[in-house]
Protein backbone atom coordinates (compact mmCIF):
# COMPACT_ATOMS: atom_id res chain seq x y z
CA UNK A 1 -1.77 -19.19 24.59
CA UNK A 2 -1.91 -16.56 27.38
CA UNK A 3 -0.24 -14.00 27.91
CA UNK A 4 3.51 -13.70 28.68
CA UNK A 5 5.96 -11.29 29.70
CA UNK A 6 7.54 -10.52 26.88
CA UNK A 7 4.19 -9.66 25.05
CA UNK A 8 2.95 -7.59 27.75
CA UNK A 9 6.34 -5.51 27.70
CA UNK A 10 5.57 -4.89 24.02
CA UNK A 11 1.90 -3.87 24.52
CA UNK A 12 2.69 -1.72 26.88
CA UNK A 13 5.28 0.00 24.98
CA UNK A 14 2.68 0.13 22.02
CA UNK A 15 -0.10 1.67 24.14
CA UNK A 16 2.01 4.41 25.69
CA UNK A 17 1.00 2.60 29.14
CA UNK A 18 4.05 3.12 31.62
CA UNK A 19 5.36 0.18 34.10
CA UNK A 20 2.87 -0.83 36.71
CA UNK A 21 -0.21 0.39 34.46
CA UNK A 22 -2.30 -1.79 32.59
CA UNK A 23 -3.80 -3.10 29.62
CA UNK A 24 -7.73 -2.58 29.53
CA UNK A 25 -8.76 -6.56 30.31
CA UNK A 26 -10.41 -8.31 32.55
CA UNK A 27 -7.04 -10.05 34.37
CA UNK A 28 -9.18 -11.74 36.69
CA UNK A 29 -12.42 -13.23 34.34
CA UNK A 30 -11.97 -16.03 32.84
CA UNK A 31 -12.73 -16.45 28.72
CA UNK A 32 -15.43 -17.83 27.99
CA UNK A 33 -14.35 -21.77 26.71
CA UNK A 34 -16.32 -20.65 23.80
CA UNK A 35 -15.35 -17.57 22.90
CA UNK A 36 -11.45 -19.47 23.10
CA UNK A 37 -12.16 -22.63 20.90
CA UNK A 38 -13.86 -20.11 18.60
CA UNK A 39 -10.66 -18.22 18.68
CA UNK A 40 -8.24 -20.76 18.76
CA UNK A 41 -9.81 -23.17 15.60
CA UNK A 42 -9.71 -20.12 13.71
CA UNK A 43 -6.09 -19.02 14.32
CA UNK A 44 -5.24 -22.69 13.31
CA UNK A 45 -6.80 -21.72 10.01
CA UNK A 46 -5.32 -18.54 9.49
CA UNK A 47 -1.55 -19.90 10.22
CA UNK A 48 -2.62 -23.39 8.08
CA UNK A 49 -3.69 -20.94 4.91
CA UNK A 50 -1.27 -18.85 5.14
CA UNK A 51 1.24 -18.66 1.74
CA UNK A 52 4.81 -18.63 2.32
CA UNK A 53 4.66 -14.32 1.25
CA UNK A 54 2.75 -13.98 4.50
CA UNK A 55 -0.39 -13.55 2.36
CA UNK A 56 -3.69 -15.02 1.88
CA UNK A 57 -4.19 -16.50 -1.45
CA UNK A 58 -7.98 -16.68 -1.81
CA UNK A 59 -10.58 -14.10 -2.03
CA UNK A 60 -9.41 -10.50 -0.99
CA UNK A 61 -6.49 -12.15 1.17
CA UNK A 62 -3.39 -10.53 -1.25
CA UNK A 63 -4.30 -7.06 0.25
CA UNK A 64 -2.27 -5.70 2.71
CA UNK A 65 -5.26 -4.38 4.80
CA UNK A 66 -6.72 -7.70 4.59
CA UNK A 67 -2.94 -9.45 5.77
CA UNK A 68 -3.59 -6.65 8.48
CA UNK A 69 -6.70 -7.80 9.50
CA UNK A 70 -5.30 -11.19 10.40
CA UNK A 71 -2.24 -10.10 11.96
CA UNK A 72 -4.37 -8.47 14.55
CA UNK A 73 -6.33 -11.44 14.52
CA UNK A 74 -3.31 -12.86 15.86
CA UNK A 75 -2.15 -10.36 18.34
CA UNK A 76 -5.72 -9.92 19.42
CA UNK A 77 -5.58 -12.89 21.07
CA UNK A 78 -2.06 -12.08 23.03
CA UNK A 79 0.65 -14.25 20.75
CA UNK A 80 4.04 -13.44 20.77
CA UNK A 81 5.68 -12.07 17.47
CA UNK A 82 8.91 -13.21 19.04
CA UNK A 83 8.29 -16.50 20.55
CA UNK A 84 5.02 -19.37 20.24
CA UNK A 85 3.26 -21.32 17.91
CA UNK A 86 2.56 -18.26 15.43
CA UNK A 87 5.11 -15.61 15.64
CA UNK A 88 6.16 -16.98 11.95
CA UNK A 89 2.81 -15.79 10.71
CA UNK A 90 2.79 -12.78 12.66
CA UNK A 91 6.47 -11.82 11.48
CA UNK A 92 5.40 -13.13 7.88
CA UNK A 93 2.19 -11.10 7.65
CA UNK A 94 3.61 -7.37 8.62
CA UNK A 95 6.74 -8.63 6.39
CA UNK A 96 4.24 -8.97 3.58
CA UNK A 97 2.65 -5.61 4.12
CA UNK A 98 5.82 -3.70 4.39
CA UNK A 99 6.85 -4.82 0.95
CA UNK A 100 3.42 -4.02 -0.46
CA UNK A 101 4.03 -0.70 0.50
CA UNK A 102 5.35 2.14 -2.52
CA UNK A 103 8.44 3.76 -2.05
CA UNK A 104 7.08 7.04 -3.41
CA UNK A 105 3.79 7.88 -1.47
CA UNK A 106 3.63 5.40 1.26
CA UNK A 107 0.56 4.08 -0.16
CA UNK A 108 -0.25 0.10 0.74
CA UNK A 109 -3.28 -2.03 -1.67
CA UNK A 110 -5.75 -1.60 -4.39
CA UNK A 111 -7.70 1.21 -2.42
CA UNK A 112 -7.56 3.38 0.78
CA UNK A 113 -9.86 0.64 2.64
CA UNK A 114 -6.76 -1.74 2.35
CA UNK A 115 -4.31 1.03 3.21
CA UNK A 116 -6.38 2.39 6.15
CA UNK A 117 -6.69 -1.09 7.66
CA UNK A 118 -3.12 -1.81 7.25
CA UNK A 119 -1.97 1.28 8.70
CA UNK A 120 -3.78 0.18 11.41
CA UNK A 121 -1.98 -2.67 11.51
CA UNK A 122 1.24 -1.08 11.47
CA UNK A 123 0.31 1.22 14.79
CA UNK A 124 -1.00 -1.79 16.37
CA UNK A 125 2.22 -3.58 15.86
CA UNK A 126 4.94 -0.43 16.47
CA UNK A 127 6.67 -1.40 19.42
CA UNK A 128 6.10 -5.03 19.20
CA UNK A 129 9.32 -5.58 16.76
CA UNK A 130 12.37 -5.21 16.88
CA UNK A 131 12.20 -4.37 13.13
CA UNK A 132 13.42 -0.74 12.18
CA UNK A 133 11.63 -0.70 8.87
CA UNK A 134 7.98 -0.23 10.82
CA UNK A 135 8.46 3.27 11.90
CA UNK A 136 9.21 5.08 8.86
CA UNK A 137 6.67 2.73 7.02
CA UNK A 138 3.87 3.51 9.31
CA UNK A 139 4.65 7.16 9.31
CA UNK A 140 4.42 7.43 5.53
CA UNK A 141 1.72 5.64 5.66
CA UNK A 142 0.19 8.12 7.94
CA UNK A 143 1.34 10.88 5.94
CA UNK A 144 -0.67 9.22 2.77
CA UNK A 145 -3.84 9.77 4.25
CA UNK A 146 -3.17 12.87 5.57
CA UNK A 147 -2.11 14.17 2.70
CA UNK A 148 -5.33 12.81 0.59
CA UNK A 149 -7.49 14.39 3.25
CA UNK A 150 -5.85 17.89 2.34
CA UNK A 151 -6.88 17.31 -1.33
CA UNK A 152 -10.86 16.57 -0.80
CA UNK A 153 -12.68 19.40 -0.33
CA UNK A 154 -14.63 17.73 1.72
CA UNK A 155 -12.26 16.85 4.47
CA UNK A 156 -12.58 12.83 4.21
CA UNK A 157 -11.64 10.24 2.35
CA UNK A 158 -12.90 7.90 -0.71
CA UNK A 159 -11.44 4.87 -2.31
CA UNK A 160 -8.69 6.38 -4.26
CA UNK A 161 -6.45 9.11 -2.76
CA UNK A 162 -7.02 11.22 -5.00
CA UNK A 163 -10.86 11.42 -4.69
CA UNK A 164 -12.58 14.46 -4.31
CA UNK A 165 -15.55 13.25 -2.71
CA UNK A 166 -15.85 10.94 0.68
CA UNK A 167 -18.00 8.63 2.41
CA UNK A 168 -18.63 7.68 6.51
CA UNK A 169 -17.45 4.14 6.06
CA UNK A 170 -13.96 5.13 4.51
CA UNK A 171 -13.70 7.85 6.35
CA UNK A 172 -14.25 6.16 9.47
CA UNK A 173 -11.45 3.72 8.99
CA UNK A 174 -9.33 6.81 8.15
CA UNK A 175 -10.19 8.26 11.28
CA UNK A 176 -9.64 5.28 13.33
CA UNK A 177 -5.96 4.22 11.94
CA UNK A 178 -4.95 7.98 12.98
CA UNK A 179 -5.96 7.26 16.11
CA UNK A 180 -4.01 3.92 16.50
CA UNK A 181 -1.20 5.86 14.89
CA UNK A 182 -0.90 8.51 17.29
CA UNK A 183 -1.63 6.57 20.43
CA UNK A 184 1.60 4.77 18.84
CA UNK A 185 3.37 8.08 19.07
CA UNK A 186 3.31 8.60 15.50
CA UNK A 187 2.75 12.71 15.20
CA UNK A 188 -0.73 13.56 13.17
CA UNK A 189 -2.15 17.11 12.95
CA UNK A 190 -5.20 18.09 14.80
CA UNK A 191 -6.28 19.23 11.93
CA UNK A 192 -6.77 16.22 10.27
CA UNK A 193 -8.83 15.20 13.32
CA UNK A 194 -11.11 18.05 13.32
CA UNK A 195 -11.67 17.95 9.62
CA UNK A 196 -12.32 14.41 10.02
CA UNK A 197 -15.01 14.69 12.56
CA UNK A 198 -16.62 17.50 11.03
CA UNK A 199 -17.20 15.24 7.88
CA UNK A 200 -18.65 12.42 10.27
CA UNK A 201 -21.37 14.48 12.05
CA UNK A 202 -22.30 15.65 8.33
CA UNK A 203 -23.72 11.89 7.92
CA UNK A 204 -25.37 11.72 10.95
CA UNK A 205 -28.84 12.31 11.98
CA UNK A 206 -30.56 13.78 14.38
CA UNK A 207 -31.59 10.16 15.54
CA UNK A 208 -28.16 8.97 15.88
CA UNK A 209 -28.21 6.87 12.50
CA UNK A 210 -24.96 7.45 10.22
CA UNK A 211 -25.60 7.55 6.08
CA UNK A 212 -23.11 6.77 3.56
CA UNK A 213 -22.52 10.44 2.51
CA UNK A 214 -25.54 12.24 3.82
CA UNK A 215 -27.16 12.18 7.28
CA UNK A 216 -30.14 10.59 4.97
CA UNK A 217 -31.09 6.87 5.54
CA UNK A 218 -28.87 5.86 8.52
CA UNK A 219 -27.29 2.19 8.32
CA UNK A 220 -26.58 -0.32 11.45
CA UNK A 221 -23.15 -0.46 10.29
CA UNK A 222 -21.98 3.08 9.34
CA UNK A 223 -23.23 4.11 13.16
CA UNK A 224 -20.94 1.33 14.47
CA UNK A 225 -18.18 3.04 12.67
CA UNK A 226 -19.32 6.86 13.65
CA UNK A 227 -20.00 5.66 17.14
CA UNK A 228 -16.46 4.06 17.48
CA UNK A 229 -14.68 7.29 16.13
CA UNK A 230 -16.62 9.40 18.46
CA UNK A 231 -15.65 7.17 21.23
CA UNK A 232 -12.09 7.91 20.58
CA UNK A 233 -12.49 11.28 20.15
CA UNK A 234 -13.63 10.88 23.81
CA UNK A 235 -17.31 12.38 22.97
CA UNK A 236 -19.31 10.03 25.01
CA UNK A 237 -20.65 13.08 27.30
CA UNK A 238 -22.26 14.12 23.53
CA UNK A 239 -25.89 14.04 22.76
CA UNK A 240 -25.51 13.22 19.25
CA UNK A 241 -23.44 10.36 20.48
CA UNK A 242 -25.86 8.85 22.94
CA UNK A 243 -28.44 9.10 20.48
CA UNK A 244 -26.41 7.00 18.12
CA UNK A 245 -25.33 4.71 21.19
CA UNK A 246 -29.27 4.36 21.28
CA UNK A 247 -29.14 3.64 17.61
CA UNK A 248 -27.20 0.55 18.33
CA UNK A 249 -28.78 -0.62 21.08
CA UNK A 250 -31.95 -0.65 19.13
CA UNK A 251 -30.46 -2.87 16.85
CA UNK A 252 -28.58 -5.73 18.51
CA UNK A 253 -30.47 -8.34 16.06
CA UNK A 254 -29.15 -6.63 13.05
CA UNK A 255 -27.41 -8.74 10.70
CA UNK A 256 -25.37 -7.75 7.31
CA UNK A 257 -25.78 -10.06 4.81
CA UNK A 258 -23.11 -8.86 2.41
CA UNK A 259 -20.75 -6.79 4.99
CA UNK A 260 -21.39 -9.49 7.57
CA UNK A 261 -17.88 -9.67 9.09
CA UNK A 262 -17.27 -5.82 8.60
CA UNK A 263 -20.36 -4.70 10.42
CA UNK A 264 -19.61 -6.99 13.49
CA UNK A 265 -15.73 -6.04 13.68
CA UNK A 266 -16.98 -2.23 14.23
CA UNK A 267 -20.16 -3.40 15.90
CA UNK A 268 -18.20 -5.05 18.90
CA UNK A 269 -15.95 -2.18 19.13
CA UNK A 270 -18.77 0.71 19.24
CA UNK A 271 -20.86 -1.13 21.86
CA UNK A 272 -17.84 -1.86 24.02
CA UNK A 273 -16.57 1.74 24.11
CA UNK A 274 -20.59 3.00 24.19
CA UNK A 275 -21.97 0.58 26.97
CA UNK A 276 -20.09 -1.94 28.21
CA UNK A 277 -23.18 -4.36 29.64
CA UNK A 278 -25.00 -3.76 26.10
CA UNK A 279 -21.46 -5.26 24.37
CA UNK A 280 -21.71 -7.98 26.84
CA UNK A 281 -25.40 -8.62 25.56
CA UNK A 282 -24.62 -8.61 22.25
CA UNK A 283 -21.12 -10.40 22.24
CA UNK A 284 -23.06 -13.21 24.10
CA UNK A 285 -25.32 -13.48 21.17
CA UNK A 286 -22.25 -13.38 18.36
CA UNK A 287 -20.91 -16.34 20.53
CA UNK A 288 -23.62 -18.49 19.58
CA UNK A 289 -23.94 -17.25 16.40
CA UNK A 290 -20.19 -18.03 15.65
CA UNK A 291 -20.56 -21.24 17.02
CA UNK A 292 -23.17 -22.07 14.72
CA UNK A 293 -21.77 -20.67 11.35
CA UNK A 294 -17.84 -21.94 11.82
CA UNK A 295 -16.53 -24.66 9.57
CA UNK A 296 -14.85 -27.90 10.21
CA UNK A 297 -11.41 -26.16 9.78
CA UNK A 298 -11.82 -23.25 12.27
CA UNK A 299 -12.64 -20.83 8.84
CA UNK A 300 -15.61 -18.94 8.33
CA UNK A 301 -17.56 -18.56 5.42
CA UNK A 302 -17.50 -15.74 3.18
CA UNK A 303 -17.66 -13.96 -0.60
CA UNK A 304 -14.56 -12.20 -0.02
CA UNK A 305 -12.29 -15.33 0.97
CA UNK A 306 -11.46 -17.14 4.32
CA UNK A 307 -8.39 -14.71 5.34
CA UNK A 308 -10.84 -11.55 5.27
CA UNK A 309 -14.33 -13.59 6.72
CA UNK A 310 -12.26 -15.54 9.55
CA UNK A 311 -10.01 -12.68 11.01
CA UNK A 312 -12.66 -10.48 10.61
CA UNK A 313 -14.89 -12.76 12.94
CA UNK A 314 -12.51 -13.18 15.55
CA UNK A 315 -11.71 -9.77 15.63
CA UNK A 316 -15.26 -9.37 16.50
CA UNK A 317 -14.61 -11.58 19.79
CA UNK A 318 -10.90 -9.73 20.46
CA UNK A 319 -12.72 -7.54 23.16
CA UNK A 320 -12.94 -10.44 25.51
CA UNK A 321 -9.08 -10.66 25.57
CA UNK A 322 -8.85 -6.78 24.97
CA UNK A 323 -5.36 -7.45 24.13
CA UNK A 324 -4.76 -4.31 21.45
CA UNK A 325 -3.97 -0.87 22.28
CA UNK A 326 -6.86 0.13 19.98
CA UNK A 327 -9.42 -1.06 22.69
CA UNK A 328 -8.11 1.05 25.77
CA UNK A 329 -10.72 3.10 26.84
């Protein structure tokens, strides 16, 4: 499905963009034919599995970040959550996290992972619905991991809000949903930023490689995620961030084998904001490596259940439509 008016009206009110602006994609390039039956088998899974809810019932598919996953799966690609083949699932999906969410805290899942992605979810989506229950919920939601940044000493995040101690990969998705949320217009404190930040260059080395909670033995995948929140942070004129830009770029073969789908969602998104001929490089190569690894029934394969491994993957291709506010440069 391309894109139609109604859809761009919505992204642009998402994105902050003003009439006459635009969206960062290529209008005039062509996608790739397989880059779009890549795309388009596996949104035929995700609506096909999807429970009446608006969940996933396999693997990790009940939790609202991973629900959030897929509805940007969806809206990645330019549907319409008002009109077209899948604005049920779309609808169905943020319907699902909404409920998930607690009435006391604002807190959404089993762990701030799920909450982080689906408060991304919920910024991605503000705007795009005529639903009045998204505002409030997303700025609760925001206001959840603010407020569990303000009780670790550390000034990041862990898996329970409550933690006292943080890691980069957390963190990062922190980081990132704040950003989403206030390039929604949903108010966060510059604080939370700066805190933030300062937490992230505490894992990173002076090669450009991000740890888990130290700058100490620097992973392909935490850099993706420390490269992509310095990107939005605007850092690119940095040092520290083109050595870690370097740091990717030294490692375009890198493959996860049990964070596959998680590494190459952040992976696509650092080397796109980093160096856009490097993304093309590597997105080239995930083509073909897609290609190879998708089932008979659009899905991919995965530990942690089709809903989480398939949008996850085709999130990893979304910069070719470049679709979500998240990706404006």
């Amino acid at each position: 499905m391309r894109l139609l008016p109604t859809i761009t009206t919505f992204l642009l009110l998402c994105s902050g963009l003003l009439p006459g602006q635009t969206i960062p994609r290529r209008g005039q390039d062509p996608i790739p034919a397989a880059v779009e039956s890549i795309y388009t088998r596996g949104l035929r899974y995700l609506s096909s599995t999807q429970a009446e809810n608006g969940s996933w019932t396999d693997g990790v598919g009940t939790e609202p970040g991973v629900v959030g996953l897929a509805v940007m799966a969806f809206l990645a690609h330019g549907e319409d959550p008002n009109h077209g083949p899948y604005a049920k699932n779309i609808k169905n999906g943020v319907d699902f996290i909404l409920k998930q969410q607690k009435e006391g805290n604002g807190y959404m899942g089993s762990s701030m992972y799920s909450h982080g992605f689906a408060t991304l979810a919920l910024a991605e989506c503000y705007g795009m619905f005529r639903d009045p229950r998204i505002a409030p919920a997303l700025k609760k939601a925001v206001a959840l991991i603010v407020s569990s940044q303000k009780r670790n000493p550390t000034g990041g995040w862990r898996y329970s809000p409550d933690a006292s101690t943080s890691d980069s990969s957390v963190a990062g998705c922190q980081l990132v949903a704040l950003y989403a949320a206030r390039n929604a217009g949903i108010p966060v404190p510059n604080s939370a930023f700066k805190k933030a930040h300062k937490y992230m260059d505490s894992c990173r080395s002076s090669n450009g490689g991000y740890g888990y909670q130290s700058s100490g033995g620097g992973r392909v995948t935490l850099t993706a995620i420390g490269l992509l929140c310095e990107s939005l942070a605007k850092n690119h004129k940095k040092k520290t961030y083109k050595a870690s830009a370097k740091f990717l770029k030294n490692n375009l073969n890198h493959r996860e084998s049990h964070y596959a789908y998680y590494f190459e969602y952040y992976m696509s998104q650092a080397l796109f904001h980093s160096d856009e001929k490097v993304w093309q490089e590597w997105n080239a190569k995930q083509v073909r490596y897609l290609s190879s690894i998708q089932a008979s029934n659009g899905g991919f394969p995965g530990s942690r259940g089709g809903a989480f491994s398939t949008s996850g993957a085709l999130l990893s291709l979304a910069l070719n439509y470049r679709f979500l506010p998240i990706y404006e440069k």
